[in-house]
N, C-alpha and C. Protein backbone atom coordinates (compact mmCIF):
# COMPACT_ATOMS: atom_id res chain seq x y z
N UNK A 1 0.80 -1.17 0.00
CA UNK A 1 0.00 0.00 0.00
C UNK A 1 0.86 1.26 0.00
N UNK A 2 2.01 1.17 0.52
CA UNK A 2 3.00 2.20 0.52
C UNK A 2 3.52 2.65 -1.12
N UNK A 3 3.38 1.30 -1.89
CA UNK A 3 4.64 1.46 -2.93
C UNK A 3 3.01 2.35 -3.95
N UNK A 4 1.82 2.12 -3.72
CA UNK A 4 0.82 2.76 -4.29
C UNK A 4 0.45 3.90 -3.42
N UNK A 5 0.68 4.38 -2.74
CA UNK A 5 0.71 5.84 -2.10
C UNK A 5 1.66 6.91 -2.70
N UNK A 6 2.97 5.98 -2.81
CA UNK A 6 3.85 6.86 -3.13
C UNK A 6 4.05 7.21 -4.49
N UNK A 7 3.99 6.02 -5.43
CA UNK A 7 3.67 5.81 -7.03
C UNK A 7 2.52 6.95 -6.87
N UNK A 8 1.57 7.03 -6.59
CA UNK A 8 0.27 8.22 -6.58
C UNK A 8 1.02 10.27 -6.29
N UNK A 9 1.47 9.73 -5.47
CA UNK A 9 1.97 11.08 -5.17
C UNK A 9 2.87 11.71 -6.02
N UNK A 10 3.81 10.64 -6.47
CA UNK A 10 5.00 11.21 -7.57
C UNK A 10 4.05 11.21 -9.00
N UNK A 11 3.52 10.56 -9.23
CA UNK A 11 2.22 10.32 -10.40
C UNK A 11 1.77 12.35 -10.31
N UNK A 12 1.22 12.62 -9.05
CA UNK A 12 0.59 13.92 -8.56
C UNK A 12 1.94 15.02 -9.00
N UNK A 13 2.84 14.46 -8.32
CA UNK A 13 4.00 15.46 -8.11
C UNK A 13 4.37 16.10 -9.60
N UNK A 14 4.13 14.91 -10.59
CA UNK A 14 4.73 15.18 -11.92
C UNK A 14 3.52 15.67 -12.73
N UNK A 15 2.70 15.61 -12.64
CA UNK A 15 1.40 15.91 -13.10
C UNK A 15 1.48 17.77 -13.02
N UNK A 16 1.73 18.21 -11.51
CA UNK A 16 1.56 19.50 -11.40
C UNK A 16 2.63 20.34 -12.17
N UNK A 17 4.30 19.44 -12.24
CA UNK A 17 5.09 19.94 -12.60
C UNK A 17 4.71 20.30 -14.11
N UNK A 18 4.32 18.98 -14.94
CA UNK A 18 3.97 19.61 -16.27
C UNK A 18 2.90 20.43 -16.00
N UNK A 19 1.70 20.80 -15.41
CA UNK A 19 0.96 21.42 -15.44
C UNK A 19 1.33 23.34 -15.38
N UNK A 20 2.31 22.96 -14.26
CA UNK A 20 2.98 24.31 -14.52
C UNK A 20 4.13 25.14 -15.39
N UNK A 21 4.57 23.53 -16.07
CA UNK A 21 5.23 23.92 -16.98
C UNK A 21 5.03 24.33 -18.56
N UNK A 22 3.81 23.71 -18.64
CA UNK A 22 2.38 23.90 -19.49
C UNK A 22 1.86 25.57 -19.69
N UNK A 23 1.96 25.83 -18.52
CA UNK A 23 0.71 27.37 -18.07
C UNK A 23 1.99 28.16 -18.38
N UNK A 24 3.20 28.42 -18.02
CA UNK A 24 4.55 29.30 -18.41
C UNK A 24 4.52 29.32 -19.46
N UNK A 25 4.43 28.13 -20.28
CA UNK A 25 5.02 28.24 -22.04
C UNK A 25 3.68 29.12 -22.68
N UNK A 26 2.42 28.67 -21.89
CA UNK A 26 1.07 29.17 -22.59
C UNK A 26 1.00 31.07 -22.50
N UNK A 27 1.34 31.06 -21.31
CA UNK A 27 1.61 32.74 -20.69
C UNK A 27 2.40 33.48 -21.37
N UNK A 28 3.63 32.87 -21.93
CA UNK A 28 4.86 33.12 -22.75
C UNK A 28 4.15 33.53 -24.47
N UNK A 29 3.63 32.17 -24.86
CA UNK A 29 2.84 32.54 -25.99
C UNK A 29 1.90 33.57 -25.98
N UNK A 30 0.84 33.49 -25.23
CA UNK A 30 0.16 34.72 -25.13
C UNK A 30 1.19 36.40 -24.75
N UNK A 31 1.87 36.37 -24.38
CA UNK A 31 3.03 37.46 -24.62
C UNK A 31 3.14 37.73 -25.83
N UNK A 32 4.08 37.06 -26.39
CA UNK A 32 4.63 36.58 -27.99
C UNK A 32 3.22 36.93 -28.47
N UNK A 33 2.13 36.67 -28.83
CA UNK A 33 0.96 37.25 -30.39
C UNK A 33 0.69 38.51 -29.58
N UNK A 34 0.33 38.87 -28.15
CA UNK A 34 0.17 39.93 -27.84
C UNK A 34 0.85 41.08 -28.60
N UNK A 35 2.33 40.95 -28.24
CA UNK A 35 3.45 41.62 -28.94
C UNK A 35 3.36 42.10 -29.94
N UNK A 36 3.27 40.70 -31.14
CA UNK A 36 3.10 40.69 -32.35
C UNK A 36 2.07 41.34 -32.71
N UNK A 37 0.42 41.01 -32.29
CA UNK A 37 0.09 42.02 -32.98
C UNK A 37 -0.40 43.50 -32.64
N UNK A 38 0.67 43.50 -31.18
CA UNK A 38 0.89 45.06 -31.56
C UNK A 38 1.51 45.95 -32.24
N UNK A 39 2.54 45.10 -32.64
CA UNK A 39 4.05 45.65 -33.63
C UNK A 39 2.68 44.86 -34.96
N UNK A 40 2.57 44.53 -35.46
CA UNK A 40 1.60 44.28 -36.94
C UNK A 40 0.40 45.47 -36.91
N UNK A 41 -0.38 46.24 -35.91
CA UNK A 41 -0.95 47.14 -35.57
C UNK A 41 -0.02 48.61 -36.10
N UNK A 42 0.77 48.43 -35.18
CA UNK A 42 1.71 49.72 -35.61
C UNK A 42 2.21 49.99 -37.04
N UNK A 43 2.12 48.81 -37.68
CA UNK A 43 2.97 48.48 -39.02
C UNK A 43 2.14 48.87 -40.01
N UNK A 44 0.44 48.51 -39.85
CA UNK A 44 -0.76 48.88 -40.24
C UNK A 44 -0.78 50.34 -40.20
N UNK A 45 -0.97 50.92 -39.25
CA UNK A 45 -1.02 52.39 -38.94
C UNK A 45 0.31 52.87 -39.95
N UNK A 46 1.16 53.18 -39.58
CA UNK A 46 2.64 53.61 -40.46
C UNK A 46 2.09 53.54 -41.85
N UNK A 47 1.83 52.12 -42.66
CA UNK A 47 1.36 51.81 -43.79
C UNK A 47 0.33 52.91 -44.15
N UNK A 48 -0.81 52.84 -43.75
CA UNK A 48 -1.77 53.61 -43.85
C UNK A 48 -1.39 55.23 -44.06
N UNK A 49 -0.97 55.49 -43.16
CA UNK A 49 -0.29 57.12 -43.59
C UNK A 49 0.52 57.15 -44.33
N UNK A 50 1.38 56.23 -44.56
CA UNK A 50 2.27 56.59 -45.76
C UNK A 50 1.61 56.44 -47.29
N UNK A 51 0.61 55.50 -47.24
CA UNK A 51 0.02 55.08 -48.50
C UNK A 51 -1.15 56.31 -48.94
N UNK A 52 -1.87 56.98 -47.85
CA UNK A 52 -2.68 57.74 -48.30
C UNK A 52 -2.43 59.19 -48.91
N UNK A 53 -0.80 59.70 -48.33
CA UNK A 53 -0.31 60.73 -49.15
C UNK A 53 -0.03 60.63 -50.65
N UNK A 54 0.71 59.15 -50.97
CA UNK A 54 0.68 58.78 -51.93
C UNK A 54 -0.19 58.59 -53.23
N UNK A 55 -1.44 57.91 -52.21
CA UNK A 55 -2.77 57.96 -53.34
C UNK A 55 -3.24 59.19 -53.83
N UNK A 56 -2.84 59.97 -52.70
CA UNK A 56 -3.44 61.91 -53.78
C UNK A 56 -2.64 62.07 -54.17
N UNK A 57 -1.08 61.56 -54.61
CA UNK A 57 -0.19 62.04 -55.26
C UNK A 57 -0.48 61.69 -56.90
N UNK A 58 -0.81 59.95 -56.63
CA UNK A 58 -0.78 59.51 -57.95
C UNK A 58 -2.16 60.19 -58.98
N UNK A 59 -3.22 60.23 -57.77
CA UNK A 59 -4.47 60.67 -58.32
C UNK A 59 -4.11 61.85 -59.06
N UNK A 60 -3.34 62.76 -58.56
CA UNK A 60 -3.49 64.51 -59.17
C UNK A 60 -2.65 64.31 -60.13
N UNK A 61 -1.51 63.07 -60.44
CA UNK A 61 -0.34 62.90 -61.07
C UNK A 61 -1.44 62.26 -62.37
N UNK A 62 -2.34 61.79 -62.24
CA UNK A 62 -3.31 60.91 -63.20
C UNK A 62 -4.25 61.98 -63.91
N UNK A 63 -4.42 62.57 -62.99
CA UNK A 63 -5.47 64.13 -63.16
C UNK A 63 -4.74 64.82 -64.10
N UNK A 64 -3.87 65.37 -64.01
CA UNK A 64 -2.61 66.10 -65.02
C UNK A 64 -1.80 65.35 -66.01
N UNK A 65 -1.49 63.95 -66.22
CA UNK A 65 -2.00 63.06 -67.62
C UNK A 65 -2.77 63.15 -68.49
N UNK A 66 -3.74 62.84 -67.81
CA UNK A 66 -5.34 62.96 -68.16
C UNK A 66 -5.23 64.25 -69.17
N UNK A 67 -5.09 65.14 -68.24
CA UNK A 67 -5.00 66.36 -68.84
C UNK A 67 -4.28 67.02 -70.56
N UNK A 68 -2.94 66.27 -69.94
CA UNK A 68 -2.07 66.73 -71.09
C UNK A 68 -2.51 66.01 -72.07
N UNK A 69 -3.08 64.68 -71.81
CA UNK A 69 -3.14 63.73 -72.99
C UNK A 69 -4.73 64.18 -74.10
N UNK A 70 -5.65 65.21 -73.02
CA UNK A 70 -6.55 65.56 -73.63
C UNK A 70 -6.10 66.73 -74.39
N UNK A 71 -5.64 67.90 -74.04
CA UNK A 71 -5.05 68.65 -74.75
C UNK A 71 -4.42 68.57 -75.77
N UNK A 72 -3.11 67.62 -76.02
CA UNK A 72 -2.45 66.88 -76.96
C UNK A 72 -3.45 66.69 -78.11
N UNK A 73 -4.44 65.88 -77.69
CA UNK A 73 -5.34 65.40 -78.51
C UNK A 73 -6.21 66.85 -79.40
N UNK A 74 -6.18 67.37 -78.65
CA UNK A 74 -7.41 68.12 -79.52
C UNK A 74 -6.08 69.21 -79.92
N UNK A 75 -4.97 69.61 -79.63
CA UNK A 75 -4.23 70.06 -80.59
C UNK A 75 -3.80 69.81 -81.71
N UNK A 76 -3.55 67.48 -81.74
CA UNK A 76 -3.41 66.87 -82.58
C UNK A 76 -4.67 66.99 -83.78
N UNK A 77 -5.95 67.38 -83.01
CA UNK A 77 -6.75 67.26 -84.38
C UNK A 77 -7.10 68.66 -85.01
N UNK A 78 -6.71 69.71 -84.22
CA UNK A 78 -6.77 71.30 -85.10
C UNK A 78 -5.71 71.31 -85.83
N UNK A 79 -4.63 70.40 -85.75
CA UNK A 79 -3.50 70.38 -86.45
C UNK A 79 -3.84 69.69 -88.16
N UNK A 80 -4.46 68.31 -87.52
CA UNK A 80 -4.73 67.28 -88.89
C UNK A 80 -5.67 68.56 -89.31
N UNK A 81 -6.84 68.99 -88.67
CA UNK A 81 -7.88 69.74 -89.52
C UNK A 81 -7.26 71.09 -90.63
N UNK A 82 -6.55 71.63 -90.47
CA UNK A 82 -5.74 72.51 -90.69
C UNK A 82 -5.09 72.08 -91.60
N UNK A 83 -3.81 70.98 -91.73
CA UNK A 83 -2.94 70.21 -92.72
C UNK A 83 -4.16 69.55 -93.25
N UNK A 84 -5.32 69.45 -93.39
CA UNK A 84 -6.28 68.78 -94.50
C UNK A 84 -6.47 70.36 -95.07
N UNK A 85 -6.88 71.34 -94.55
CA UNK A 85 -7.59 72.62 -95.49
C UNK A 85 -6.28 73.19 -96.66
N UNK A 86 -5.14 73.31 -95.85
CA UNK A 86 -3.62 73.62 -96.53
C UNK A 86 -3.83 72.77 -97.69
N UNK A 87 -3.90 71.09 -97.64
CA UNK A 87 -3.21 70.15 -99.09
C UNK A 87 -4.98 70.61 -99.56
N UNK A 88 -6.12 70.46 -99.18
CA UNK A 88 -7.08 70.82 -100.36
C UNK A 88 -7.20 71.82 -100.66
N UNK A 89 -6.61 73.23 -100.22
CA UNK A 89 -6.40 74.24 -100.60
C UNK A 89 -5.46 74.05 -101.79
N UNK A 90 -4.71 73.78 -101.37
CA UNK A 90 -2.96 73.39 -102.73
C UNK A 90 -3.53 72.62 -103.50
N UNK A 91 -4.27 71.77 -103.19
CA UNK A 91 -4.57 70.99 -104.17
C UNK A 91 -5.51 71.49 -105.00
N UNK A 92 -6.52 72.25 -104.54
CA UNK A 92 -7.65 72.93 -105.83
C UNK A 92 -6.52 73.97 -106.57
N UNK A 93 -5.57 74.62 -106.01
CA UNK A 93 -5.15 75.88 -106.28
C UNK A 93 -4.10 75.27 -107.48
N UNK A 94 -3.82 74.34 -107.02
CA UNK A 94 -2.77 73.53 -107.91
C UNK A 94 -3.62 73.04 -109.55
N UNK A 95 -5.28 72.37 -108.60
CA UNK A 95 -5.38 72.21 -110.40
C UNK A 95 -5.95 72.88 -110.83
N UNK A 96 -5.96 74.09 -110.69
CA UNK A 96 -6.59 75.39 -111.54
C UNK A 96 -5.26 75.75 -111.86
N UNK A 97 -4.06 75.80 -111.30
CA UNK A 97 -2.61 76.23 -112.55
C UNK A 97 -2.38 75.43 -113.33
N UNK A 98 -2.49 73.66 -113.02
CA UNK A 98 -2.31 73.02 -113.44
C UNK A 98 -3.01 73.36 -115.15
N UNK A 99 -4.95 73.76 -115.06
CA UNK A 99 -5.44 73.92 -115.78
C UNK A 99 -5.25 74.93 -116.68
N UNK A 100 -4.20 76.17 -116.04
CA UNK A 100 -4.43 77.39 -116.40
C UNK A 100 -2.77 77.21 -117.80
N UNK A 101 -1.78 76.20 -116.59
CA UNK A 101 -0.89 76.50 -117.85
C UNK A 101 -0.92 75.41 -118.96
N UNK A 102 -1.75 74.25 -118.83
CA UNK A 102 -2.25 73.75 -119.95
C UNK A 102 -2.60 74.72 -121.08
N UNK A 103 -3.40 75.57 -120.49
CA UNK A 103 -4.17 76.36 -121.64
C UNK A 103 -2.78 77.30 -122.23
N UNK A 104 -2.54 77.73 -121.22
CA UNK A 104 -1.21 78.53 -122.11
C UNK A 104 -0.42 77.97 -122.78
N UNK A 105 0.36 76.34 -122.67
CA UNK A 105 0.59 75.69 -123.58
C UNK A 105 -0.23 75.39 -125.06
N UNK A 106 -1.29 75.19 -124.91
CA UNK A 106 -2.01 75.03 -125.47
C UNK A 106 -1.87 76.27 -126.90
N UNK A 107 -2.50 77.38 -126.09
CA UNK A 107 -2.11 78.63 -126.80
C UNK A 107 -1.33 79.03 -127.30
N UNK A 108 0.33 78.88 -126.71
CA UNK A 108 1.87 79.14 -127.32
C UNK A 108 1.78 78.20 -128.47
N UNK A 109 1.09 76.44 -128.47
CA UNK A 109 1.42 75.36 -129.55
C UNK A 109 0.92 76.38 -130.37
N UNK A 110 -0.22 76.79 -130.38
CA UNK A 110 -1.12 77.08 -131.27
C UNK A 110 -0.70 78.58 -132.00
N UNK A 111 -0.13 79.24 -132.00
CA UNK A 111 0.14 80.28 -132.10
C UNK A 111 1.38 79.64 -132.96
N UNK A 112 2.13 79.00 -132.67
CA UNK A 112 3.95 78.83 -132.85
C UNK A 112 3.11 77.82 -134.21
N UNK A 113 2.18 77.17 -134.07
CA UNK A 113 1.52 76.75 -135.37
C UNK A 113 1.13 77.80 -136.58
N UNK A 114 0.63 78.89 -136.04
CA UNK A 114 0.13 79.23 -136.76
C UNK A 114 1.19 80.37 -137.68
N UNK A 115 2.17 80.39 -137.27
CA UNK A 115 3.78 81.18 -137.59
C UNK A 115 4.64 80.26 -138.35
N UNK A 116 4.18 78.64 -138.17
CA UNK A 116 4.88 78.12 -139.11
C UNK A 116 4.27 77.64 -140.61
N UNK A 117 2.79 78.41 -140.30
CA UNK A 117 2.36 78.05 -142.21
C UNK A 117 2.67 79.07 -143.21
C-alpha cells in the first residue's frame, strides 16, 4: 500500500510539474501574439499614412496626364484639320494652274503653229 501511495503522489508530483510547466510556455505565448500584434498594428497604422499621401499624389499625377493627354489630342486634331484645309487648298489651287498652264501651252502650240504656215 505504501509502494501505491507513493507511485500516486510522484504520479501527482509530476502531473503539477507539467501542469505548470504547461501554463509558463502558454503565458509566454500569449506574450509573444500579444506583442506581435501590436508591432503588426503599428505596421498597419505607419502603412496607412504613408500610402494615403501617396494615393493623392498619384491621383493629381493621373489628373494632369489625363490632362495633357486631352489637350495633346485636340491640338493633334486642329493640327490634322488645318494640314487637310492647306493640301485641299494646294490641291484645288494647284489644279486650276495646273489647268491654267495647260491652256497657255495650249495657246503658245497654237500660235507657234500658226507662224509656221
Amino acid at each position: 500500500m505504501l509502494n501505491a501511495s507513493v507511485s500516486f503522489s510522484v504520479l501527482m508530483l509530476t502531473g503539477v510539474v507539467c501542469l505548470i510547466i504547461l501554463t509558463v510556455f502558454i503565458c509566454k505565448l500569449i506574450i509573444s501574439i500579444t506583442n506581435l500584434t501590436n508591432n503588426a498594428n503599428i505596421i498597419a497604422t505607419s502603412v496607412q499614412q504613408e500610402i494615403e499621401p501617396t494615393l493623392k499624389e498619384l491621383k493629381e499625377a493621373a489628373k494632369s496626364i489625363n490632362s495633357i493627354a486631352n489637350n495633346a489630342d485636340t491640338k493633334f486634331q486642329n493640327t490634322k484639320i488645318s494640314l487637310g484645309s492647306i493640301i485641299g487648298a494646294t490641291a484645288c489651287l494647284g489644279g486650276k494652274l495646273k489647268s491654267f498652264s495647260q491652256g497657255i501651252m495650249k495657246g503658245i502650240s497654237f500660235g507657234l503653229g500658226l507662224f509656221k504656215k
